[in-house]
C-alpha atoms as a PDB file:
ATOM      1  CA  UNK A   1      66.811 175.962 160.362  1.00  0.00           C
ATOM      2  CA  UNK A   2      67.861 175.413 163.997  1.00  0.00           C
ATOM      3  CA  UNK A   3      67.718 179.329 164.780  1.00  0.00           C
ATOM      4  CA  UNK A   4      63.948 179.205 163.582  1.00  0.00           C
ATOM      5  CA  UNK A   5      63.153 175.948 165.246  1.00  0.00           C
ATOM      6  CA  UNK A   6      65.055 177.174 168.629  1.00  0.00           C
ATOM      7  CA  UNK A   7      61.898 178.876 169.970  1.00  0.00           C
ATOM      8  CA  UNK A   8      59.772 175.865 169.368  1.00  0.00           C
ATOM      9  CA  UNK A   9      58.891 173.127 171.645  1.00  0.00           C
ATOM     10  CA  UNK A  10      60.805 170.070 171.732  1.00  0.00           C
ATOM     11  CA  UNK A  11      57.656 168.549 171.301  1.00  0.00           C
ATOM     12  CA  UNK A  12      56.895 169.872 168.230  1.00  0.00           C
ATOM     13  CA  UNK A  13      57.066 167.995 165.278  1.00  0.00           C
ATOM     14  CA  UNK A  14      59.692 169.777 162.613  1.00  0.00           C
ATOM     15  CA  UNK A  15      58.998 171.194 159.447  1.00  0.00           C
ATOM     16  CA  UNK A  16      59.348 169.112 156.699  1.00  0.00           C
ATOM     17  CA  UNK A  17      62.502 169.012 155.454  1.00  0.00           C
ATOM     18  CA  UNK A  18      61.047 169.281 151.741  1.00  0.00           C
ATOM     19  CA  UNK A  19      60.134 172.881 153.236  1.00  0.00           C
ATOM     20  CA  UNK A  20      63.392 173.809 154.936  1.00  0.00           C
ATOM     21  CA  UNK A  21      65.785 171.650 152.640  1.00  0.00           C
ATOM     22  CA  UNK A  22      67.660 174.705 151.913  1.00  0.00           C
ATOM     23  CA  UNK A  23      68.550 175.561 155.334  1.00  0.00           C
ATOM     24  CA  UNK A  24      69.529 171.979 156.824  1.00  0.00           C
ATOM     25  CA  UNK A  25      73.193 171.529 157.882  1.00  0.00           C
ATOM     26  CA  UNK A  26      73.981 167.794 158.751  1.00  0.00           C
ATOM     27  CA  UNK A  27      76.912 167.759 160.463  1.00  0.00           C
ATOM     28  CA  UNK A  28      79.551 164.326 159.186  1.00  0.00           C
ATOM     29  CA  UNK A  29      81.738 163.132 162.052  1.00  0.00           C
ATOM     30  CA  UNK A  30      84.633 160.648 160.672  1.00  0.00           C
ATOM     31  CA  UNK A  31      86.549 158.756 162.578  1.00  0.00           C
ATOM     32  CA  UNK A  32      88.946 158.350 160.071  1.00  0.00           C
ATOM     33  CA  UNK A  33      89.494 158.268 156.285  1.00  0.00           C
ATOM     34  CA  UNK A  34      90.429 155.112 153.955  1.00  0.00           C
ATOM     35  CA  UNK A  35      88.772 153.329 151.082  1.00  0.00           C
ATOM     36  CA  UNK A  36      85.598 152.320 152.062  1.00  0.00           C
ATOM     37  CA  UNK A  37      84.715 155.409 154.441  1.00  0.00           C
ATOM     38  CA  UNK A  38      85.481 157.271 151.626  1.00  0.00           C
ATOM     39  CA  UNK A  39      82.944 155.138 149.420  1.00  0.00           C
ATOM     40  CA  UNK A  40      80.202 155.481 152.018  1.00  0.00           C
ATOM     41  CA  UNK A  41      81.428 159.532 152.632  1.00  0.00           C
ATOM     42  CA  UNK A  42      80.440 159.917 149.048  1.00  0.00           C
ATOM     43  CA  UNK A  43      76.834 158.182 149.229  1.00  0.00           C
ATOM     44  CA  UNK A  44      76.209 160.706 151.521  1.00  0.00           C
ATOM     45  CA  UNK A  45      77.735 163.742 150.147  1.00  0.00           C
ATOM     46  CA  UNK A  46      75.484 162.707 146.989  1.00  0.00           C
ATOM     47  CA  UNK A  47      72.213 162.069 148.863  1.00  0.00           C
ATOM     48  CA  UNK A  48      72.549 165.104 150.744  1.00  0.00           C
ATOM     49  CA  UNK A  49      73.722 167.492 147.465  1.00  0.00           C
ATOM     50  CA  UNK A  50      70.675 165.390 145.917  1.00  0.00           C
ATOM     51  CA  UNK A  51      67.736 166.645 148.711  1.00  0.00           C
ATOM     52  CA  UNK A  52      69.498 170.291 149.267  1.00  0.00           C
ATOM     53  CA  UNK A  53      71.400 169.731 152.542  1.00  0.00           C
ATOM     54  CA  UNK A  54      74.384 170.998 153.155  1.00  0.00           C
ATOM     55  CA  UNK A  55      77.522 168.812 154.782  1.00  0.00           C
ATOM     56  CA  UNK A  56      79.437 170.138 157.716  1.00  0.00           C
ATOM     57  CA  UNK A  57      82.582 166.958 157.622  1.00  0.00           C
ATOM     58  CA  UNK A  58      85.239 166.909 160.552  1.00  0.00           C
ATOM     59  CA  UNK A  59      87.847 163.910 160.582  1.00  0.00           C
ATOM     60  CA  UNK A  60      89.256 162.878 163.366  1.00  0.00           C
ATOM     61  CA  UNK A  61      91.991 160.979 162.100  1.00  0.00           C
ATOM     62  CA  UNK A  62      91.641 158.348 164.240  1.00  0.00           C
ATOM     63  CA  UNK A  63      91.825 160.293 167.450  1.00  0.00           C
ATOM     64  CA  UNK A  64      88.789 160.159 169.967  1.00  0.00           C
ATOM     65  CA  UNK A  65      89.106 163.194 171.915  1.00  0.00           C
ATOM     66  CA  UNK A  66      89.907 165.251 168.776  1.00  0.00           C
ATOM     67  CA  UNK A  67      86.256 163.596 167.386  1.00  0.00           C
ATOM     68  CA  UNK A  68      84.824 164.844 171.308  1.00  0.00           C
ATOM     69  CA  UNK A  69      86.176 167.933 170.450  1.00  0.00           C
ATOM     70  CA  UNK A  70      85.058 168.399 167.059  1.00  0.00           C
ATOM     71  CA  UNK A  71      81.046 167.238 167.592  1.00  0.00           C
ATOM     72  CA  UNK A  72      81.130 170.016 170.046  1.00  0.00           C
ATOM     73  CA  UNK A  73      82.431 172.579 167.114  1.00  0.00           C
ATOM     74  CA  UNK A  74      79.399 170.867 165.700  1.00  0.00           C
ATOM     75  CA  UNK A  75      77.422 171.511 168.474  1.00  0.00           C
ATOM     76  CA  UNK A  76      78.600 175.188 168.411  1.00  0.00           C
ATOM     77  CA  UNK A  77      78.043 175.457 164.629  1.00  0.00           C
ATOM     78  CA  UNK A  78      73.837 174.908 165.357  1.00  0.00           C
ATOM     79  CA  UNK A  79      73.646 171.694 163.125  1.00  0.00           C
ATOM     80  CA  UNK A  80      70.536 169.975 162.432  1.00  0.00           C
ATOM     81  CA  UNK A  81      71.642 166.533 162.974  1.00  0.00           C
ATOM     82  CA  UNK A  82      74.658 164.519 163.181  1.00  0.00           C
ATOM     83  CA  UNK A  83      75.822 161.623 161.317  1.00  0.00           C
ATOM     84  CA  UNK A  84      78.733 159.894 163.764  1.00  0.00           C
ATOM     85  CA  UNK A  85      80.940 157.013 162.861  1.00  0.00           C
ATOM     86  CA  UNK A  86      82.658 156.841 166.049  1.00  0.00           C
ATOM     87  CA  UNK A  87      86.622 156.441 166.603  1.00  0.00           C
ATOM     88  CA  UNK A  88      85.907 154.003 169.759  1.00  0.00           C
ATOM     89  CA  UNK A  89      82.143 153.323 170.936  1.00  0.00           C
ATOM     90  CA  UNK A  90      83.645 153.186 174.433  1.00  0.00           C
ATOM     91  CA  UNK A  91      84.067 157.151 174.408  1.00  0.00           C
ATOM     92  CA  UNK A  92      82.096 158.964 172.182  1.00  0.00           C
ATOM     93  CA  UNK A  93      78.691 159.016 174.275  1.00  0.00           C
ATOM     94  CA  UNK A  94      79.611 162.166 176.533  1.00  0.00           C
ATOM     95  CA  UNK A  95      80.136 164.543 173.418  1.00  0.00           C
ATOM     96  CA  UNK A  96      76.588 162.901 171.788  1.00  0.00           C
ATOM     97  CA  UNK A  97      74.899 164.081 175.010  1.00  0.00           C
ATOM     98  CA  UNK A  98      76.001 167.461 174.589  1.00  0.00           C
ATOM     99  CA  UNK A  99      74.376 167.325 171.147  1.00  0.00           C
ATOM    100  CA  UNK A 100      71.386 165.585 172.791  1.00  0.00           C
ATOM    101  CA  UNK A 101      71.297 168.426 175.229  1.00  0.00           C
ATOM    102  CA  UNK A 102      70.891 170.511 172.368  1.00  0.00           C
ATOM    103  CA  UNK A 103      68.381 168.770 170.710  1.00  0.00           C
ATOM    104  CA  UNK A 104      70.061 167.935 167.551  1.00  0.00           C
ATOM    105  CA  UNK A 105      69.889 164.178 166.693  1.00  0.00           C
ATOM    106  CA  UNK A 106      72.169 161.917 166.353  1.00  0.00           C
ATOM    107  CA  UNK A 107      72.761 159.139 163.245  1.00  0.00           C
ATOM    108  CA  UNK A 108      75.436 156.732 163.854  1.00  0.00           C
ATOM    109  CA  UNK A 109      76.776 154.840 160.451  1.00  0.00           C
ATOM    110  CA  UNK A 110      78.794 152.335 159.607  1.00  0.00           C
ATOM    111  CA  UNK A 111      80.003 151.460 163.151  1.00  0.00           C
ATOM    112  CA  UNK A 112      76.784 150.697 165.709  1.00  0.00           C
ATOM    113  CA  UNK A 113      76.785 152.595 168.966  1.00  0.00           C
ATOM    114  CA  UNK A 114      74.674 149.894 170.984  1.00  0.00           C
ATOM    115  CA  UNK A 115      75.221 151.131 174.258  1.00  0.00           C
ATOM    116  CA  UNK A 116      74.224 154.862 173.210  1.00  0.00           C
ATOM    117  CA  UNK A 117      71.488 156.626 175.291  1.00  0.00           C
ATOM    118  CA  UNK A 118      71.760 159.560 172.680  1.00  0.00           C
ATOM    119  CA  UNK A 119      71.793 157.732 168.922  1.00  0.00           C
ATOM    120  CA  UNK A 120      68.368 157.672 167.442  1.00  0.00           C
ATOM    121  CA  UNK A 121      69.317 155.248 164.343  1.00  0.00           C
ATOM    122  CA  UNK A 122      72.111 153.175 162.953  1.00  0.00           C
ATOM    123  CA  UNK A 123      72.904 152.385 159.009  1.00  0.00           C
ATOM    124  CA  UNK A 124      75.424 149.971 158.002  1.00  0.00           C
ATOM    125  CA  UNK A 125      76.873 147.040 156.804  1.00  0.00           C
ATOM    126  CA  UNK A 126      74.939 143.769 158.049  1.00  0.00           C
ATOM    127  CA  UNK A 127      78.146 142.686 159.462  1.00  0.00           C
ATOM    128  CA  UNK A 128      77.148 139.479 161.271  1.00  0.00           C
ATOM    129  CA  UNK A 129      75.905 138.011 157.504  1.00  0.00           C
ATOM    130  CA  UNK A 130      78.865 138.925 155.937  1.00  0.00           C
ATOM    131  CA  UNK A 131      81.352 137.206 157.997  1.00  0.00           C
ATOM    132  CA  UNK A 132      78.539 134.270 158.050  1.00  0.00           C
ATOM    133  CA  UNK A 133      79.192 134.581 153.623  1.00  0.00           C
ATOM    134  CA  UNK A 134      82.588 134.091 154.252  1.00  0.00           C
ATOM    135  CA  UNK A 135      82.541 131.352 156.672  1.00  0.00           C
ATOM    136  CA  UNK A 136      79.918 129.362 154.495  1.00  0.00           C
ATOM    137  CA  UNK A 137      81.859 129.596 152.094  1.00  0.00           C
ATOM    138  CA  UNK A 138      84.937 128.456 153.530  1.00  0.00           C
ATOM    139  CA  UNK A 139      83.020 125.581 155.488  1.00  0.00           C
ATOM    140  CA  UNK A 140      82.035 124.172 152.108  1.00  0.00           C
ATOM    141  CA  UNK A 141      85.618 124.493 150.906  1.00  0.00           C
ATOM    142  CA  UNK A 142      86.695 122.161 153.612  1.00  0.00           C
ATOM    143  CA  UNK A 143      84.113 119.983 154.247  1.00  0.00           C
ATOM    144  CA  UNK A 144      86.194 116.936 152.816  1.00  0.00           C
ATOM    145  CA  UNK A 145      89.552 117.528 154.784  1.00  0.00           C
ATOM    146  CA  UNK A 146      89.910 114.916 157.326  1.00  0.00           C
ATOM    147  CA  UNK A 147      91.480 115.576 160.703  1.00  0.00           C
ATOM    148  CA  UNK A 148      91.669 118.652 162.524  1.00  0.00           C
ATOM    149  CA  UNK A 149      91.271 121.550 160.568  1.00  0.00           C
ATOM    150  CA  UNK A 150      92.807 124.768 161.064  1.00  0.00           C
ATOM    151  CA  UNK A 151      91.868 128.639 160.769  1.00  0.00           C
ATOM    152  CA  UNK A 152      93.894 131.823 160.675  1.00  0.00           C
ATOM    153  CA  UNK A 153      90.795 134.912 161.720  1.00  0.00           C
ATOM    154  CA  UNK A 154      92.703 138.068 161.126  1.00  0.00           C
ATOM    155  CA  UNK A 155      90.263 139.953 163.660  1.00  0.00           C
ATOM    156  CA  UNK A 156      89.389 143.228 163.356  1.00  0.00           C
ATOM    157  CA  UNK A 157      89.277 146.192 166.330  1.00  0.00           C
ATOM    158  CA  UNK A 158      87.311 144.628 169.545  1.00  0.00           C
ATOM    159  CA  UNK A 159      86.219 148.183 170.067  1.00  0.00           C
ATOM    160  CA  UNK A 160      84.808 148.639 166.851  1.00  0.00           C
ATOM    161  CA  UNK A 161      80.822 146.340 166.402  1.00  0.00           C
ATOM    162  CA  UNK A 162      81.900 145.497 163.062  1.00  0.00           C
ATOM    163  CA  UNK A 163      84.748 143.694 163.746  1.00  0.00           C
ATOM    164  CA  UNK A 164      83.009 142.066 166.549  1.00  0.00           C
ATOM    165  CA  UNK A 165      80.082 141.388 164.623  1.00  0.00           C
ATOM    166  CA  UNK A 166      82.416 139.899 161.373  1.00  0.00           C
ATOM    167  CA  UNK A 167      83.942 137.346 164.161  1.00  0.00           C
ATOM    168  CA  UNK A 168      80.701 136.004 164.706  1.00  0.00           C
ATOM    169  CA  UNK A 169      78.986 135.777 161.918  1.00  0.00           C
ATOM    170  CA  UNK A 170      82.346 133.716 160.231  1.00  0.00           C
ATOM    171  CA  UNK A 171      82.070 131.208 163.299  1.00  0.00           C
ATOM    172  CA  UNK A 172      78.805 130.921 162.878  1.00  0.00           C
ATOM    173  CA  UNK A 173      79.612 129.997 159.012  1.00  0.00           C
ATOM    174  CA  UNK A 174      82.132 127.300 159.974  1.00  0.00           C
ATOM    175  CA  UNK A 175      79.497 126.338 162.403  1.00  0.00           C
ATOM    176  CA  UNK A 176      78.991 122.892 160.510  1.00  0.00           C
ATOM    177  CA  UNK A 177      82.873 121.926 160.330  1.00  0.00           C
ATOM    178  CA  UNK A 178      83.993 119.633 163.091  1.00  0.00           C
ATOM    179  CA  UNK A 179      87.532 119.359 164.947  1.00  0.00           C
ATOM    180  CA  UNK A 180      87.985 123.290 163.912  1.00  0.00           C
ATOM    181  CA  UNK A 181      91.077 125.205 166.174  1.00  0.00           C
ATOM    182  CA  UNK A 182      90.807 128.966 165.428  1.00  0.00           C
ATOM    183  CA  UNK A 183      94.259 130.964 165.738  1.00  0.00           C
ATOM    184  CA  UNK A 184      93.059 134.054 166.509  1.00  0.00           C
ATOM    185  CA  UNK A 185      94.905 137.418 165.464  1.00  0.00           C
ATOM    186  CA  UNK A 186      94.302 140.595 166.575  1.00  0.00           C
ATOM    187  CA  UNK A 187      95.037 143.311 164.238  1.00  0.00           C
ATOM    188  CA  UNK A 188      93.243 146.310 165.165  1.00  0.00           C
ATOM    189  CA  UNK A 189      92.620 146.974 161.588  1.00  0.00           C
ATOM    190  CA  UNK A 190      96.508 147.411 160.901  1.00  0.00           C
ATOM    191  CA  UNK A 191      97.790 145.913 158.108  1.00  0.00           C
ATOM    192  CA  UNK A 192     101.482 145.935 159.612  1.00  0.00           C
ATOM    193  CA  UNK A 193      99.741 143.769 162.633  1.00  0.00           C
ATOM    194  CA  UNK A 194      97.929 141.614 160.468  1.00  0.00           C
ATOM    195  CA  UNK A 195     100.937 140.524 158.235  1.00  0.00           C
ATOM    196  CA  UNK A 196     103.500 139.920 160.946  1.00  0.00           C
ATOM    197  CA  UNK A 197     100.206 138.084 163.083  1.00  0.00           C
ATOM    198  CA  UNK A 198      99.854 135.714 160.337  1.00  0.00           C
ATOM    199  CA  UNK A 199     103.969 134.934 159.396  1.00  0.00           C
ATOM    200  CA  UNK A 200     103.988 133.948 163.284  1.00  0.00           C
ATOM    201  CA  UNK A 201     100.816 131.985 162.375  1.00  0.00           C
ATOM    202  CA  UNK A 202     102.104 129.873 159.958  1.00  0.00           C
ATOM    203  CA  UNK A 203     105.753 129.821 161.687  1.00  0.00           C
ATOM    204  CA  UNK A 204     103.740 128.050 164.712  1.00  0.00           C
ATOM    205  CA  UNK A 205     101.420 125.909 162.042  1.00  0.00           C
ATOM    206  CA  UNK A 206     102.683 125.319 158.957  1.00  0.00           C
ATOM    207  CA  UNK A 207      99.649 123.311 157.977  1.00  0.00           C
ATOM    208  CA  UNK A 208      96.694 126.148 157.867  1.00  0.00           C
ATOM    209  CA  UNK A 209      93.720 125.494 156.101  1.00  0.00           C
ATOM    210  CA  UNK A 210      92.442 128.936 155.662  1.00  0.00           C
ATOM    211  CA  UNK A 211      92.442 132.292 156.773  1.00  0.00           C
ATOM    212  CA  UNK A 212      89.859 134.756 157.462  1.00  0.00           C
ATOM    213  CA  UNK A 213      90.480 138.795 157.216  1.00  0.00           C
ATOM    214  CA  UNK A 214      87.583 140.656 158.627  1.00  0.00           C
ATOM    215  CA  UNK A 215      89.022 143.488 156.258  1.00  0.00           C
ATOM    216  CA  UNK A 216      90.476 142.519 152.981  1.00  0.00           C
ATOM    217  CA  UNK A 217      93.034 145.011 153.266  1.00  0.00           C
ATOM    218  CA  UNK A 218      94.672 142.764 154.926  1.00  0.00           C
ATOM    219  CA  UNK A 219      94.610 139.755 152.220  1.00  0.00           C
ATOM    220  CA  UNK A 220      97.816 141.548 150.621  1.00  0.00           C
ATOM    221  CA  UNK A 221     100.098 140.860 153.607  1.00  0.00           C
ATOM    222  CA  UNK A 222      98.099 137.099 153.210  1.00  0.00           C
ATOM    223  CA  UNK A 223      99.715 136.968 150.519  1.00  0.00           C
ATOM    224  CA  UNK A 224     102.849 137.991 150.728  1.00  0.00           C
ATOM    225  CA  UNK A 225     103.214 135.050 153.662  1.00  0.00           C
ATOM    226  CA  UNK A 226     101.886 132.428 151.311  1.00  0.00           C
ATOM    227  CA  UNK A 227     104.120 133.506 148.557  1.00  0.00           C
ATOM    228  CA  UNK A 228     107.517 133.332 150.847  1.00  0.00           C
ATOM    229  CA  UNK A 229     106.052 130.109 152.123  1.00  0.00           C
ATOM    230  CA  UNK A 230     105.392 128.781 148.351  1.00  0.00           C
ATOM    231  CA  UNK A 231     101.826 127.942 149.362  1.00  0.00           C
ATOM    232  CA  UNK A 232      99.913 129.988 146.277  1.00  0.00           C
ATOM    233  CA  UNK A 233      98.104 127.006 145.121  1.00  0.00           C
ATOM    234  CA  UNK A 234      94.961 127.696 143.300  1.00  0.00           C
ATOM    235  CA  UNK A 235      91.524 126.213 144.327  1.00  0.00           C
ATOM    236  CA  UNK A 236      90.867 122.897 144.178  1.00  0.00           C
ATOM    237  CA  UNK A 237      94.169 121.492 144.323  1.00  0.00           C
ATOM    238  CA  UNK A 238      95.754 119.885 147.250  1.00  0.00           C
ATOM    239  CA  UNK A 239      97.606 122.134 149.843  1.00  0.00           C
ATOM    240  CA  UNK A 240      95.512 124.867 148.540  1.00  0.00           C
ATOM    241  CA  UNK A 241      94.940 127.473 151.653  1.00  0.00           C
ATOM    242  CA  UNK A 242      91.272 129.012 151.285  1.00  0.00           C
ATOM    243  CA  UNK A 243      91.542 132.857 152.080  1.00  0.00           C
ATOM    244  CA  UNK A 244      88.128 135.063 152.357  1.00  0.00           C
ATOM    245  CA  UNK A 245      87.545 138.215 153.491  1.00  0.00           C
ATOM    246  CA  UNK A 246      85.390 141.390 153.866  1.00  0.00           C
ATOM    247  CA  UNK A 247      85.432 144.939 152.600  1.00  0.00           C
ATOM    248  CA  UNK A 248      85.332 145.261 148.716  1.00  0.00           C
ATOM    249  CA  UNK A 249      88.682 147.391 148.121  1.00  0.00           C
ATOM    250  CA  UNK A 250      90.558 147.138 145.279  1.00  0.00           C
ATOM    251  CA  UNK A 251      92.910 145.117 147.198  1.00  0.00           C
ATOM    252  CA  UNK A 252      90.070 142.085 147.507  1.00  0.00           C
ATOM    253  CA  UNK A 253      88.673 142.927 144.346  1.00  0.00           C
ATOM    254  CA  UNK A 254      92.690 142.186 142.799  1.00  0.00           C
ATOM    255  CA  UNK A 255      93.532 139.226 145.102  1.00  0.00           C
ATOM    256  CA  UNK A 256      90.217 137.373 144.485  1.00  0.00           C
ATOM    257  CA  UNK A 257      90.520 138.129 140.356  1.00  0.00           C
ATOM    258  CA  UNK A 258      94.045 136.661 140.446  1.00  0.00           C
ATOM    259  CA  UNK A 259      92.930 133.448 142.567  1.00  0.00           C
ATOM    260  CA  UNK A 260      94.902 134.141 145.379  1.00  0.00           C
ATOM    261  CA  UNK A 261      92.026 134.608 147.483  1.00  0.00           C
ATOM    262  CA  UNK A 262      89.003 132.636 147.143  1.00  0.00           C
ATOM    263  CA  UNK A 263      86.454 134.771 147.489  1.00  0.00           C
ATOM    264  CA  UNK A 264      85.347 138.405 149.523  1.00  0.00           C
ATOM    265  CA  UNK A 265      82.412 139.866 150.561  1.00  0.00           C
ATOM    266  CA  UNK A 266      81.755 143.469 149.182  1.00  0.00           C
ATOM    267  CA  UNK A 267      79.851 146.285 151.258  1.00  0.00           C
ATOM    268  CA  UNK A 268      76.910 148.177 149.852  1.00  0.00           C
ATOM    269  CA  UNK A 269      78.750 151.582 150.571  1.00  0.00           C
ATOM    270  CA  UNK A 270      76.747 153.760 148.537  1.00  0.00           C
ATOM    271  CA  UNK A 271      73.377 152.343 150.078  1.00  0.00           C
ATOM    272  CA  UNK A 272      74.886 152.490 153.058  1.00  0.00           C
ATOM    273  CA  UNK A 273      75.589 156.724 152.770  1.00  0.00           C
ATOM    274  CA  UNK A 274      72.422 157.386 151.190  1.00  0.00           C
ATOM    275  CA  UNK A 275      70.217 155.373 153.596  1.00  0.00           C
ATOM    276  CA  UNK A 276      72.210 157.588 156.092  1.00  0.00           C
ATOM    277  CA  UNK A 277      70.735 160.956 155.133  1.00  0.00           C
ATOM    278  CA  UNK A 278      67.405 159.445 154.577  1.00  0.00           C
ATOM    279  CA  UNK A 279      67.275 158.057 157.992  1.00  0.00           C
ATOM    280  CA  UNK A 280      68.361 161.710 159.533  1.00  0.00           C
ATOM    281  CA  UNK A 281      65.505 163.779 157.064  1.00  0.00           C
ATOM    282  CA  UNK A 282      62.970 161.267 158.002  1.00  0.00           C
ATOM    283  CA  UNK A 283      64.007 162.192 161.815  1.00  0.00           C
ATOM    284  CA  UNK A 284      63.580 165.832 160.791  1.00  0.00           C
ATOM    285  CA  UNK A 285      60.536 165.538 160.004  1.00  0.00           C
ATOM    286  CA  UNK A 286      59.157 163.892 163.284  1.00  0.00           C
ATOM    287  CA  UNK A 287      58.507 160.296 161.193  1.00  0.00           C
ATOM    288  CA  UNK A 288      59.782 156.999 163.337  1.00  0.00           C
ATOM    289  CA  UNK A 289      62.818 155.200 161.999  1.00  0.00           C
ATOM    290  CA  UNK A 290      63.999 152.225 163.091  1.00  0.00           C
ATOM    291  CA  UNK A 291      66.709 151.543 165.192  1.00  0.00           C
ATOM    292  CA  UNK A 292      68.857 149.395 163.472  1.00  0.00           C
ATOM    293  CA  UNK A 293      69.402 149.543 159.579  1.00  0.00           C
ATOM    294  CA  UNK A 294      71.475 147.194 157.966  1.00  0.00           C
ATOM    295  CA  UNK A 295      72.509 146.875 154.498  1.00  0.00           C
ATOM    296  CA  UNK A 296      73.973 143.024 153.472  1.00  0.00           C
ATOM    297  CA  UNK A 297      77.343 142.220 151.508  1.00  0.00           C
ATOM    298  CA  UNK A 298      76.952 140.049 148.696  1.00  0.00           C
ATOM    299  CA  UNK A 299      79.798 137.057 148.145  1.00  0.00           C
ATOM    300  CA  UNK A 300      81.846 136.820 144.718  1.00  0.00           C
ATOM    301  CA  UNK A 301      84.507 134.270 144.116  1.00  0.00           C
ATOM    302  CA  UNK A 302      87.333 134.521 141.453  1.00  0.00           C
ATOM    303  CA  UNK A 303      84.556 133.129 139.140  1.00  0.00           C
ATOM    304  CA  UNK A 304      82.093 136.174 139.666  1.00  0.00           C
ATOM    305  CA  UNK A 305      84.059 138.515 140.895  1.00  0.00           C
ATOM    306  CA  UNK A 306      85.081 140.345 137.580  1.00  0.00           C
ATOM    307  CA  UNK A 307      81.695 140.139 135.678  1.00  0.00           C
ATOM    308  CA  UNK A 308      80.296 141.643 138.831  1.00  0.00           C
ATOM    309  CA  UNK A 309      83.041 144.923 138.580  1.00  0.00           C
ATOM    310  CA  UNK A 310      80.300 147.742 137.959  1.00  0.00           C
ATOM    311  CA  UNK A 311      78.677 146.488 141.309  1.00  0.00           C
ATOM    312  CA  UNK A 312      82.061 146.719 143.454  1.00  0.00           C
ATOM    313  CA  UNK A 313      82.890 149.815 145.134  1.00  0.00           C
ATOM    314  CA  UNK A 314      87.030 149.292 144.935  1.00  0.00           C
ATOM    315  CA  UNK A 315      87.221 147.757 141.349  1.00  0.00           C
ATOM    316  CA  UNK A 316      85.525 150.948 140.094  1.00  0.00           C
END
């Protein structure tokens, strides 16, 4: 499709893709793969298979100039359009104006790219509601401790609008508690960070009234602290510790089942990939999108969680 569309203006509107399906190459730049990337990989591998396109995927592994570097292959390659979730938002922006320059739009998912001059759309999770889920929820928890209370917020990468966006959506949750002190602990999405951030935690204060993982990958190593500490109390009872977090892996979906965490909130993955593709065929064919395109978490507890199974990405 780009070869044919090359000698056309850049004012003209595109074929329909319902015309040209069979020609369009999307080009999938990951910044890395685990769990729920995977999940929301596959919603798009399956919307794409399901309207014709085909699916150029480079992973970057984690590595930002290797992503640079592989957009440009993309580039190179004469792909449609590009679906970017960026290793850091901080550095991606000079390889999306090469693709800009080349007139190939540009579909960021799963992590926002506010600051982008080049990114014509954005799908993913509605990150500032689900950390609000999560800190609602623990803000009714503890609305009858007295004193000060105290919170554990396993925060995610501060280069990465997710994690930022989890952060304050929770605070905004506990919004309503009063006499609140926050321990704050960065973990850069590493689990290894997370568990030896919250030992030192509870080392420092041993009387924690919850803890918050803006990924509930990290609820394991949660665990593992409350377990040495003999602080696995289930809810309700006193010295209970109220643990929430935010993802939907297996390793939430096990931790809430079992009690040991209260409560996470899971990711629409699928809807997340799938809104993805839409949002780059509806830019194919010259239709306006909108900017920003969220898709909300929804909140189960160990009551819900496994009647609600079918409807959770990692339990499946």
């Amino acid at each position: 499709m780009k070869k044919l569309l090359g000698a056309l203006a850049t004012t003209t509107v595109l074929a329909t893709t319902a015309a040209w399906a069979d020609d369009i190459k999307i080009g999938l730049s990951v910044d890395q793969l685990f769990e729920s990337r995977v999940a929301v990989n596959d919603g798009i591998k399956a919307e794409a298979a399901a309207r014709g396109f085909e699916i150029v995927e480079v992973v970057a592994d984690g590595d930002a100039q290797q992503q640079n570097a592989q957009i440009q292959s993309l580039i190179t390659q004469e792909v449609d359009a590009i679906l970017v979730c960026a290793v850091d938002q901080n550095t991606i922006e000079r390889a999306l104006m090469a693709a800009k320059k080349a007139n190939i739009p540009v579909v960021a998912y799963d992590r926002d790219l506010p600051d982008s001059r080049v990114v014509q759309a954005f799908v993913g999770p509605d990150s500032i509601w689900d950390g609000r889920l999560a800190g609602e929820y623990t803000a009714k928890a503890l609305a009858d401790v007295d004193g000060e209370i105290t919170i554990v917020e396993l925060i995610g990468a501060l280069n990465d609008q997710n994690g930022i966006d989890r952060s304050k959506g929770f605070r905004e949750g506990i919004s309503s508690l009063q006499n609140v002190t926050i321990l704050e602990v960065p973990t850069d999405w590493d689990s290894a960070r997370a568990l030896a951030g919250t030992q030192n935690a509870f080392q420092a204060n041993p009387d924690i009234d919850a803890v918050f993982a803006a990924t509930d990958t990290h609820i394991p190593g949660v665990e593992t602290v409350l377990a040495d500490l003999g602080k696995i109390v289930p809810v309700g009872e006193p010295g209970h510790v109220v643990v929430t977090g935010v993802n939907g892996s297996n390793d939430g979906y096990q931790a809430v089942v079992k009690g040991v965490a209260d409560g996470f909130v899971v990711m629409g993955t699928e809807a997340t990939g799938r809104k993805a593709v839409e949002l780059v065929a509806d830019i194919l064919d010259g239709k306006t999108v909108e900017r920003i395109n969220v898709i909300p978490g929804d909140f189960y507890t160990t009551e819900t969680a496994e009647a609600n199974k079918a409807t959770i990405w990692g339990a499946k």
